[in-house]
N, C-alpha and C. Protein backbone atom coordinates (compact mmCIF):
# COMPACT_ATOMS: atom_id res chain seq x y z
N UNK A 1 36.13 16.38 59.99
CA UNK A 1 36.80 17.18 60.99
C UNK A 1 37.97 16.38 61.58
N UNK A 2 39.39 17.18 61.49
CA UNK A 2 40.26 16.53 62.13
C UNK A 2 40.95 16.85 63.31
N UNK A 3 40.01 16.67 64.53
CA UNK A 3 41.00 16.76 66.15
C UNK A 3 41.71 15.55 66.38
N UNK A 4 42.47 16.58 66.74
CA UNK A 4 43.37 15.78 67.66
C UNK A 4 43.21 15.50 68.94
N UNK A 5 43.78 13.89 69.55
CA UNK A 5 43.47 13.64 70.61
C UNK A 5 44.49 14.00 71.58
N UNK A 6 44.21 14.39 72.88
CA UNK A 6 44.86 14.72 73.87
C UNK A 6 44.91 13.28 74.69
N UNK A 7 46.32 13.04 74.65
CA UNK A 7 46.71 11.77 74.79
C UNK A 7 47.39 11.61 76.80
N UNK A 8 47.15 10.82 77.89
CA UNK A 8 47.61 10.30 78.82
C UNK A 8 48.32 9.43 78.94
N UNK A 9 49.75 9.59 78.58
CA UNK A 9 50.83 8.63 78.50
C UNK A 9 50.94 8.02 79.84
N UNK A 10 50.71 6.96 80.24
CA UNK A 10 51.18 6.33 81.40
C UNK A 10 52.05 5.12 82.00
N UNK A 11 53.12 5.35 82.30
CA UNK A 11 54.21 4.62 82.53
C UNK A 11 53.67 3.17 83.59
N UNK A 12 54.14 1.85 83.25
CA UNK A 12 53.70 0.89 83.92
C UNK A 12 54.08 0.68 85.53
N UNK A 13 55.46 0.30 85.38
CA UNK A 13 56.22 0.19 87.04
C UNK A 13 56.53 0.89 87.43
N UNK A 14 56.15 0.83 88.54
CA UNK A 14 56.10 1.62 89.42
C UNK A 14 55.45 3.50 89.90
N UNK A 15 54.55 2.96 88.57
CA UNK A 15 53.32 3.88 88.57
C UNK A 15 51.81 3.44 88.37
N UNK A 16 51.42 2.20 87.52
CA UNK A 16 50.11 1.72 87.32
C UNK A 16 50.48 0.77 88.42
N UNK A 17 51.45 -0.22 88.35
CA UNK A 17 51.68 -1.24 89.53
C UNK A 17 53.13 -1.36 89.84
N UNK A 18 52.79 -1.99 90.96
CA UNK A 18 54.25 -1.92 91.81
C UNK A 18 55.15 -2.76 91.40
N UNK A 19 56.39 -2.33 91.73
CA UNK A 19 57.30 -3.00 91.23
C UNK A 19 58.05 -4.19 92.54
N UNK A 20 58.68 -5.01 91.81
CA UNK A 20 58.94 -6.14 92.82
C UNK A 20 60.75 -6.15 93.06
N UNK A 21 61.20 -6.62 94.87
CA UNK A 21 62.49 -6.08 94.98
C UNK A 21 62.79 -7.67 94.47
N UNK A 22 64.19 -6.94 93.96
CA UNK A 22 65.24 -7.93 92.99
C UNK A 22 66.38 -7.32 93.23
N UNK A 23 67.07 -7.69 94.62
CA UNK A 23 68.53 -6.93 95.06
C UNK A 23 69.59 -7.90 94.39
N UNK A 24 70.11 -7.34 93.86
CA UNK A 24 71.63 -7.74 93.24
C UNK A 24 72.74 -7.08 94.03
N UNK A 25 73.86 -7.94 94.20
CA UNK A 25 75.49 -7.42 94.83
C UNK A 25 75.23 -5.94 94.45
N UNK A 26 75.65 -5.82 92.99
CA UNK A 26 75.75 -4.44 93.08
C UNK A 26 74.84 -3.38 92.96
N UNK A 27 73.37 -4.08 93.39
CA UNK A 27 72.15 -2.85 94.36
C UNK A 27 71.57 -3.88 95.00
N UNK A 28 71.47 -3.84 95.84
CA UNK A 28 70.72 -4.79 97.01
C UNK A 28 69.20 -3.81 96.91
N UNK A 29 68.95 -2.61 96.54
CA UNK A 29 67.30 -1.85 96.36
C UNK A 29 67.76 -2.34 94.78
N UNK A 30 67.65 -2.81 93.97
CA UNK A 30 67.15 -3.00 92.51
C UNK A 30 65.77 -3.73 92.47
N UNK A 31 64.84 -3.54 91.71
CA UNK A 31 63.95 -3.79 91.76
C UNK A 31 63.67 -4.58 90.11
N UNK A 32 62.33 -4.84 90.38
CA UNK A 32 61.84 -5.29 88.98
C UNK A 32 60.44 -5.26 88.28
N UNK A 33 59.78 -5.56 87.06
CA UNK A 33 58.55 -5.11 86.74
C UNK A 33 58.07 -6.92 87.73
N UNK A 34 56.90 -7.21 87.34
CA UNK A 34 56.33 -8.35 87.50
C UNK A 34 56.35 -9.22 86.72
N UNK A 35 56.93 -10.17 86.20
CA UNK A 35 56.88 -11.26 85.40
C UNK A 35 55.90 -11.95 84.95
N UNK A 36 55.01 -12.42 86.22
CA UNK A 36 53.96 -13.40 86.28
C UNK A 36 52.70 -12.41 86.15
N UNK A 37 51.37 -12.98 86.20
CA UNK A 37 50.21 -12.00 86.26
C UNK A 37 50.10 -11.85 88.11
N UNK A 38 50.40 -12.91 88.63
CA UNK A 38 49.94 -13.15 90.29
C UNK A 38 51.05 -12.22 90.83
N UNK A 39 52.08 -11.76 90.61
CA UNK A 39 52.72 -10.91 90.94
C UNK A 39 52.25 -9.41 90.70
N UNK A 40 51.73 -9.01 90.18
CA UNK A 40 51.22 -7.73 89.33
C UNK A 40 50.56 -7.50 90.82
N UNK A 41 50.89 -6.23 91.68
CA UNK A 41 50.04 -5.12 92.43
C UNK A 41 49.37 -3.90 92.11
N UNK A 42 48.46 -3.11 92.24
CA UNK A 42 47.86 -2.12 91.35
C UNK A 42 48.12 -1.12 92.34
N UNK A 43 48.78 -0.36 91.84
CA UNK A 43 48.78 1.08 93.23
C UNK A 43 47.73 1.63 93.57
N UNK A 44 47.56 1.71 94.65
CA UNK A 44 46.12 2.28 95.84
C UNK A 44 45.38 3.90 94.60
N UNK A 45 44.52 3.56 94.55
CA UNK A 45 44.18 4.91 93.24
C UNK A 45 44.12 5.32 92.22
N UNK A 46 44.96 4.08 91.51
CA UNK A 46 45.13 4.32 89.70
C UNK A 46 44.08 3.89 89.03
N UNK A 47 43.21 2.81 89.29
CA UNK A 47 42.25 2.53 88.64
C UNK A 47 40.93 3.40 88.54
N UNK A 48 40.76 4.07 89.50
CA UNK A 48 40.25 5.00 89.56
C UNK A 48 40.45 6.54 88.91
N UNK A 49 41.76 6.96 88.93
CA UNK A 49 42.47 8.16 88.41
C UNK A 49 42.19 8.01 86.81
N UNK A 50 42.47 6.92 86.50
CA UNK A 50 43.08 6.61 84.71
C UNK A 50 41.30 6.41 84.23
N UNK A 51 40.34 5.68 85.44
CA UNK A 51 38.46 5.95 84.71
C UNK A 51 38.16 7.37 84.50
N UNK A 52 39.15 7.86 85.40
CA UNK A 52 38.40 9.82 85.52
C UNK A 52 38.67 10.12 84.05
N UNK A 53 40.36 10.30 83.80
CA UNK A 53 40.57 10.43 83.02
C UNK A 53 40.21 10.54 81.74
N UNK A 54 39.83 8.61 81.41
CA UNK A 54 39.68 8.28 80.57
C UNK A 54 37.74 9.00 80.41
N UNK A 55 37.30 9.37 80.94
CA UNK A 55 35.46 9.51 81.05
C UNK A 55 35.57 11.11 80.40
N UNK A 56 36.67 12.02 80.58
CA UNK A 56 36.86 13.16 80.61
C UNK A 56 37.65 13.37 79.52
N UNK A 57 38.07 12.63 78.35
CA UNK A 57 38.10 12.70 77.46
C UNK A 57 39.69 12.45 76.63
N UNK A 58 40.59 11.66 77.39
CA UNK A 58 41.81 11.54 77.36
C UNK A 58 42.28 10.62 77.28
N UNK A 59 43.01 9.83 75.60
CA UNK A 59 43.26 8.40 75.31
C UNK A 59 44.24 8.22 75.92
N UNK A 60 44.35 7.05 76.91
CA UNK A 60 45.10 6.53 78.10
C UNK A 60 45.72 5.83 76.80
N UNK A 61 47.59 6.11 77.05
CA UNK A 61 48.37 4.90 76.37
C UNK A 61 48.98 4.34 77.45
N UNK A 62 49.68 3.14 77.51
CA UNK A 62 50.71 2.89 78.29
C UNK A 62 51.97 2.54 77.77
N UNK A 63 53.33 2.88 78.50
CA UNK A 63 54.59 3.24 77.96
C UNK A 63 55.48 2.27 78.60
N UNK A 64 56.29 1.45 78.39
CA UNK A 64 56.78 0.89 79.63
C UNK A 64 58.54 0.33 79.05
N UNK A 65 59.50 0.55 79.61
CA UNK A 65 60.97 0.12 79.20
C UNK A 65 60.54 -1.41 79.79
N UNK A 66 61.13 -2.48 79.02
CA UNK A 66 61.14 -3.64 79.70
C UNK A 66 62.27 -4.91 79.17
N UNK A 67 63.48 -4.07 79.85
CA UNK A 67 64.72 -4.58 79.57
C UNK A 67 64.61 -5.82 79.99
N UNK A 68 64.30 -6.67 80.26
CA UNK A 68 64.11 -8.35 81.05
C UNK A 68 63.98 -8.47 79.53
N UNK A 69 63.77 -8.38 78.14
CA UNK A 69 63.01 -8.82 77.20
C UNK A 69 64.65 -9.66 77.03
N UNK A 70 65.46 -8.25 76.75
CA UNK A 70 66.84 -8.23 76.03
C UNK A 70 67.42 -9.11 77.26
N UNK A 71 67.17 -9.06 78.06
CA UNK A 71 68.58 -10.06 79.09
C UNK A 71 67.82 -11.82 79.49
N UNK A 72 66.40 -11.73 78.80
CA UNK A 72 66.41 -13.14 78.73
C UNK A 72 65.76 -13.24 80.10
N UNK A 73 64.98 -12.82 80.87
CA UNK A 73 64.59 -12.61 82.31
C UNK A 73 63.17 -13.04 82.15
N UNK A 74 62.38 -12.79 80.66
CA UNK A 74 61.25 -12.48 80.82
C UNK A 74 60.87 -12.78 78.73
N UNK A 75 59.57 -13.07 78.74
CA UNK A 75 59.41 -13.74 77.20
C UNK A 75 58.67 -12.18 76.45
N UNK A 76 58.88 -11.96 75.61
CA UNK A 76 57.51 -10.76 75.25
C UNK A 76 56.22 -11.20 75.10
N UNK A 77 56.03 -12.51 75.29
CA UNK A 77 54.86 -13.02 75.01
C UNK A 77 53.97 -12.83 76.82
N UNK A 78 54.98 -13.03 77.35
CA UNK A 78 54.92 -12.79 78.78
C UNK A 78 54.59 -11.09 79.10
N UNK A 79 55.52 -10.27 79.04
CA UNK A 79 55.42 -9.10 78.95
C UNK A 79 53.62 -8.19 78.84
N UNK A 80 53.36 -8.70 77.27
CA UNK A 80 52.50 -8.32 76.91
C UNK A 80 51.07 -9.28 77.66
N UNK A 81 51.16 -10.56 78.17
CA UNK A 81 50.26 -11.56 78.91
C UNK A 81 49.97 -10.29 80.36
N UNK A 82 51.37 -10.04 80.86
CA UNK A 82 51.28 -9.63 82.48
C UNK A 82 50.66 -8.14 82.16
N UNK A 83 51.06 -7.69 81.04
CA UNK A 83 50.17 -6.42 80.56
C UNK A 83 48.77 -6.28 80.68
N UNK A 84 47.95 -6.84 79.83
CA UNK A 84 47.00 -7.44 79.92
C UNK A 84 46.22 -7.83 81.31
N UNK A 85 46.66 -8.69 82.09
CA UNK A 85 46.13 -9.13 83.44
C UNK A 85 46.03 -7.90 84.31
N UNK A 86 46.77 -6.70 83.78
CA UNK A 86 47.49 -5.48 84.62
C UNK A 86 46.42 -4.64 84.54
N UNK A 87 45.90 -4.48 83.15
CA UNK A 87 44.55 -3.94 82.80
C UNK A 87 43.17 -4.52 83.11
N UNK A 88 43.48 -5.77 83.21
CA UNK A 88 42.39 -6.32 83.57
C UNK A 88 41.76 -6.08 85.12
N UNK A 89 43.22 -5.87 86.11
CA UNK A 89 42.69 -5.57 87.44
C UNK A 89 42.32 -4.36 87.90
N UNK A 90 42.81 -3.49 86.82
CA UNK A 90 42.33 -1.76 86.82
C UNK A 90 40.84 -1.89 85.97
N UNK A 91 40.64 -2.84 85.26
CA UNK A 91 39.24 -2.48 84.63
C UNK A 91 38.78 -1.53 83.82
N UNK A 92 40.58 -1.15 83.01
CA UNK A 92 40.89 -0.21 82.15
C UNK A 92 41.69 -0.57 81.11
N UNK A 93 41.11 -0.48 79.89
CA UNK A 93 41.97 -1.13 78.41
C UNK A 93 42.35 -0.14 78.08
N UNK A 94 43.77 -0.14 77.47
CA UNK A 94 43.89 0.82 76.90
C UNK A 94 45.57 0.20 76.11
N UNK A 95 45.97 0.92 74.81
CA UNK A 95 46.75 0.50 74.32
C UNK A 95 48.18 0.34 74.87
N UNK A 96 48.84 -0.75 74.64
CA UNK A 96 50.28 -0.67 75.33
C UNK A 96 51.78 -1.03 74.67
N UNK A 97 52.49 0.14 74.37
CA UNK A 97 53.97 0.18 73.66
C UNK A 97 54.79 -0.65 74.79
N UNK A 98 55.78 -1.38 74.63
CA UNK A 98 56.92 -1.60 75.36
C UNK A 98 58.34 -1.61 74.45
N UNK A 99 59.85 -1.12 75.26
CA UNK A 99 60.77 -1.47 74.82
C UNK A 99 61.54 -2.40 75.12
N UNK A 100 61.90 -3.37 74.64
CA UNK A 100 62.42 -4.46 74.82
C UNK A 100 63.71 -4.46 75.07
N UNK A 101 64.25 -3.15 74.13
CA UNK A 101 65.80 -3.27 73.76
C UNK A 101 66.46 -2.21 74.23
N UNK A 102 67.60 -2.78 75.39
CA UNK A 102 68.53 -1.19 76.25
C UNK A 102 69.60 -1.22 75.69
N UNK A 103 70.90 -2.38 75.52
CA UNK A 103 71.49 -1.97 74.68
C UNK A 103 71.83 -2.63 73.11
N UNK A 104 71.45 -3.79 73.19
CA UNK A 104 71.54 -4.52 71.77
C UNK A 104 69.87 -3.58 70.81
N UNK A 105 70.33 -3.97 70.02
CA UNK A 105 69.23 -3.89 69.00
C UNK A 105 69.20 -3.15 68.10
N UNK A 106 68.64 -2.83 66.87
CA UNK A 106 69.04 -1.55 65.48
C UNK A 106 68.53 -0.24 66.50
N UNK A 107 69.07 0.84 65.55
CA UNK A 107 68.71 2.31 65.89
C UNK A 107 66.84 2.70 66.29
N UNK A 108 66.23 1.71 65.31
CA UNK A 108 64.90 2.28 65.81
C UNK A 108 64.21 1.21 67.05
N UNK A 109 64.79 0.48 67.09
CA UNK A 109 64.14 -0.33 68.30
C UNK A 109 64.61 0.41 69.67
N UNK A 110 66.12 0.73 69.35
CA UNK A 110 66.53 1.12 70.91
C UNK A 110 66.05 2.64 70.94
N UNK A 111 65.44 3.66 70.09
CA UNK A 111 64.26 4.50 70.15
C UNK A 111 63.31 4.34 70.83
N UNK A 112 62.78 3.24 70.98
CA UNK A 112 61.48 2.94 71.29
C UNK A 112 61.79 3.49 73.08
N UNK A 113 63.20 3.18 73.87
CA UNK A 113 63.22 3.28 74.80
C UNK A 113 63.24 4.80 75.81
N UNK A 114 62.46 4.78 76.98
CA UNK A 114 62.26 6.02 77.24
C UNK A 114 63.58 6.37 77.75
N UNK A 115 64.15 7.29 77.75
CA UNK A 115 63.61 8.57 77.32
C UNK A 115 63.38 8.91 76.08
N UNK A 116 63.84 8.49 74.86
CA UNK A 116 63.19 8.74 73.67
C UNK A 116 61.76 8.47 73.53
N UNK A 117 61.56 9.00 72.47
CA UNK A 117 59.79 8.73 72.24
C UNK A 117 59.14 7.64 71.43
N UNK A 118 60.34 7.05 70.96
CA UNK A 118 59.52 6.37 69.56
C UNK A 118 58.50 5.68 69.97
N UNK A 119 58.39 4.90 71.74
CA UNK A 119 56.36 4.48 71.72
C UNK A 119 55.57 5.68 71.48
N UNK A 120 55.57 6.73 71.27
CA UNK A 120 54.60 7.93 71.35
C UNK A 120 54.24 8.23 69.93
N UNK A 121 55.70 7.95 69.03
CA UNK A 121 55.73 8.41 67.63
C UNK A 121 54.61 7.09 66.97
N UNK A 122 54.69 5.94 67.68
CA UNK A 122 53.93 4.27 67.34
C UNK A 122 52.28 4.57 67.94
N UNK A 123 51.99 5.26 68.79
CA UNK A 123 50.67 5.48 69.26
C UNK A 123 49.80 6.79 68.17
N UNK A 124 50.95 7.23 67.72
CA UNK A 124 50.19 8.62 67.07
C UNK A 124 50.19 8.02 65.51
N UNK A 125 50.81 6.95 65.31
CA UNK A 125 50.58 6.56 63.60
C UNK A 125 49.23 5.82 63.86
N UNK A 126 49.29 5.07 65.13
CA UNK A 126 48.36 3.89 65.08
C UNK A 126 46.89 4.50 65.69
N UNK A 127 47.03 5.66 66.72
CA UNK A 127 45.69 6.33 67.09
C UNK A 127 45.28 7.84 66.58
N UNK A 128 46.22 8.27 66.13
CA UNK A 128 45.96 9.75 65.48
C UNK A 128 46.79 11.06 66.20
N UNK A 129 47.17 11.54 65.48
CA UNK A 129 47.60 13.18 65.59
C UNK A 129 47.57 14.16 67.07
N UNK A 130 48.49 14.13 68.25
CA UNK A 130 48.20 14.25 69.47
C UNK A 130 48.07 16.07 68.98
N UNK A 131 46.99 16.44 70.40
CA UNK A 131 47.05 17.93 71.17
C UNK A 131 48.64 17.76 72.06
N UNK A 132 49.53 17.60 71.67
CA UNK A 132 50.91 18.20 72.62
C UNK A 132 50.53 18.77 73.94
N UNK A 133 49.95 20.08 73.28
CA UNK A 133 49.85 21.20 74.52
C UNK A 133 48.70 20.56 75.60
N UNK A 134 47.78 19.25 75.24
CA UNK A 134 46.65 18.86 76.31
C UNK A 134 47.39 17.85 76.33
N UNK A 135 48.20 17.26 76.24
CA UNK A 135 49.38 15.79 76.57
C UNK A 135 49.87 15.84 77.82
N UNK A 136 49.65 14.36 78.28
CA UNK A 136 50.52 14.18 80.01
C UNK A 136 51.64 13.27 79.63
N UNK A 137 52.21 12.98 80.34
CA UNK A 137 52.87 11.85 81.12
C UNK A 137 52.59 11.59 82.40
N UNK A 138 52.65 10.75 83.03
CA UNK A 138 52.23 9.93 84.07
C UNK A 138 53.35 9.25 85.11
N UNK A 139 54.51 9.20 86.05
CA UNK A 139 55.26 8.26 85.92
C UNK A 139 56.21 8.70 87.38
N UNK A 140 57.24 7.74 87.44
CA UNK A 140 57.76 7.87 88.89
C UNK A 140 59.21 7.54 88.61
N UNK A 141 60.10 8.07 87.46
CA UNK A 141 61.19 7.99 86.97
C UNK A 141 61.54 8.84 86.20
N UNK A 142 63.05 9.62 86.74
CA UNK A 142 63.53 10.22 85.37
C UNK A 142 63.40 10.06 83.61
N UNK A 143 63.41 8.84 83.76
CA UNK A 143 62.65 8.46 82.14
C UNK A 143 62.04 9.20 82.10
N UNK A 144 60.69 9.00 82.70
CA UNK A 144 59.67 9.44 82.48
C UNK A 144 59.31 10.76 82.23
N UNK A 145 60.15 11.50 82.79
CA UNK A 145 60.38 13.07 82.97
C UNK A 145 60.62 13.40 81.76
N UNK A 146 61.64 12.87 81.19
CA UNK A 146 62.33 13.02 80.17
C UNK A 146 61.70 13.00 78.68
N UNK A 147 61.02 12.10 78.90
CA UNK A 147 60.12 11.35 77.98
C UNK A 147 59.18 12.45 77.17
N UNK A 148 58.45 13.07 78.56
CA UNK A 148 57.62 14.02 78.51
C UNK A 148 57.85 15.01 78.08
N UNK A 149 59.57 15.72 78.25
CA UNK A 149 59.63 16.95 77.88
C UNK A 149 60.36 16.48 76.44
N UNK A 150 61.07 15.71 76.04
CA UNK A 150 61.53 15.25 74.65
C UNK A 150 60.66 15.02 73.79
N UNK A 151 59.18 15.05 73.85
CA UNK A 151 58.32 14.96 73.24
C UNK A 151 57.37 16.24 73.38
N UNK A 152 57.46 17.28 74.45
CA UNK A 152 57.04 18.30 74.59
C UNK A 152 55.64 18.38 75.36
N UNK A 153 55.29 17.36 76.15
CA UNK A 153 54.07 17.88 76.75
C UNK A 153 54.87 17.83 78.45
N UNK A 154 52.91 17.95 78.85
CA UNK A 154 53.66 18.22 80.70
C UNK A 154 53.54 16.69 81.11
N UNK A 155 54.62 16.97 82.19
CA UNK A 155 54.56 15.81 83.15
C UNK A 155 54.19 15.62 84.44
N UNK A 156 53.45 14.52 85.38
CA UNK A 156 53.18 14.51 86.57
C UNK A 156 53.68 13.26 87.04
N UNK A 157 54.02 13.71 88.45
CA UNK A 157 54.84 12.59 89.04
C UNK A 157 53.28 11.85 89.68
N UNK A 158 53.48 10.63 89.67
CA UNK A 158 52.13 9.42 90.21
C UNK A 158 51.89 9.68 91.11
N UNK A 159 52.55 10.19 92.15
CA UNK A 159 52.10 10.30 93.41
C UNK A 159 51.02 11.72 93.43
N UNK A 160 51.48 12.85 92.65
CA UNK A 160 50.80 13.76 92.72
C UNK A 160 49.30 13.06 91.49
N UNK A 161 49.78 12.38 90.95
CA UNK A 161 48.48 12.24 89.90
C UNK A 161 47.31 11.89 90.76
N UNK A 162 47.53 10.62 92.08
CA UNK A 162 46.99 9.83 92.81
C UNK A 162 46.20 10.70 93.55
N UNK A 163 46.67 11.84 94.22
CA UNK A 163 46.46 12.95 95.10
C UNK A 163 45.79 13.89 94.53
N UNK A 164 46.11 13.85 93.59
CA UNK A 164 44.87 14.93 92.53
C UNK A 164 43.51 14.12 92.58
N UNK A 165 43.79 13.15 91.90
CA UNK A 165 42.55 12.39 91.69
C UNK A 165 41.71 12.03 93.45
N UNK A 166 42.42 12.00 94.49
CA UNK A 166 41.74 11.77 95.43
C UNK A 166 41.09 12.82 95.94
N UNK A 167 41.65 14.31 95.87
CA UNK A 167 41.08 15.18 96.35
C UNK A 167 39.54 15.55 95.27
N UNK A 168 39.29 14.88 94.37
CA UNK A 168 38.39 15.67 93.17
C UNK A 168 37.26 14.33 93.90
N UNK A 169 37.66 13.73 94.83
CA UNK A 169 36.42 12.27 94.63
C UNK A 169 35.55 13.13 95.75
């Protein structure tokens, strides 16, 4: 029998954990993912939201742009370390795409970046054949929006995900 899984795409910063301020001249609000693991904050509710989830029958991926790769800010070895520690404080594993590359890199790497899909097209070779129509996104950025409907499922903004999940406890 071949189902398909109904997949929970979920965006990292500034939706699983918070993001850290990094004001530059020209944005003094620019922000950034977490570098280190001791930097990594978990937003008030997600660890909880993404167990519901995940108990109720919905393979949690995680999606995350992480331009620091390309500007030298940050190692991928790092990336994928602070990943890891990120899951570890939610007490939730679950697989994780990142894009490295915003503007250098060949045609299919700079795919990978949201708003395109190519992490989604990399989760469905490597976990199987999505339900679209039972597909989320997760997230607190136009990317993310984008992401969701360029690939065709629905999207929820984190704050409402958080609020859902609190009213069901």
């Amino acid at each position: 029998m071949n189902t398909k899984k109904k997949y929970l795409f979920v965006d990292f910063d500034g939706t699983i954990r918070d993001t850290i301020p990094d004001p530059t001249e020209k944005n003094p609000n620019d922000r950034r993912p977490p570098f280190e693991p001791e930097e990594v904050k978990i937003r008030v509710g997600m660890s909880e939201a993404l167990k519901k989830w995940r108990n109720k029958g919905w393979f949690i991926v995680g999606v995350s742009n992480q331009s620091g790769v390309e500007k030298e800010q940050v190692t991928a070895d790092k990336v994928v370390e602070v990943a890891k520690h990120t899951m570890d404080l939610l007490d939730v594993h679950f697989p994780f795409y990142y894009a490295p590359h915003k503007r250098k890199g060949t045609p299919e790497q700079l795919s990978l970046r949201k708003p395109d899909i190519g992490m989604a097209k990399l989760a469905f070779q490597e976990w199987g054949e999505p339900n679209l129509e039972e597909s989320l996104m997760v997230g607190d950025y136009k990317a993310d929006e984008e992401f969701a409907k360029n690939l065709g499922i629905a999207y929820v903004d984190v704050n409402d995900f958080v609020k859902e999940q609190e009213k069901n406890e």
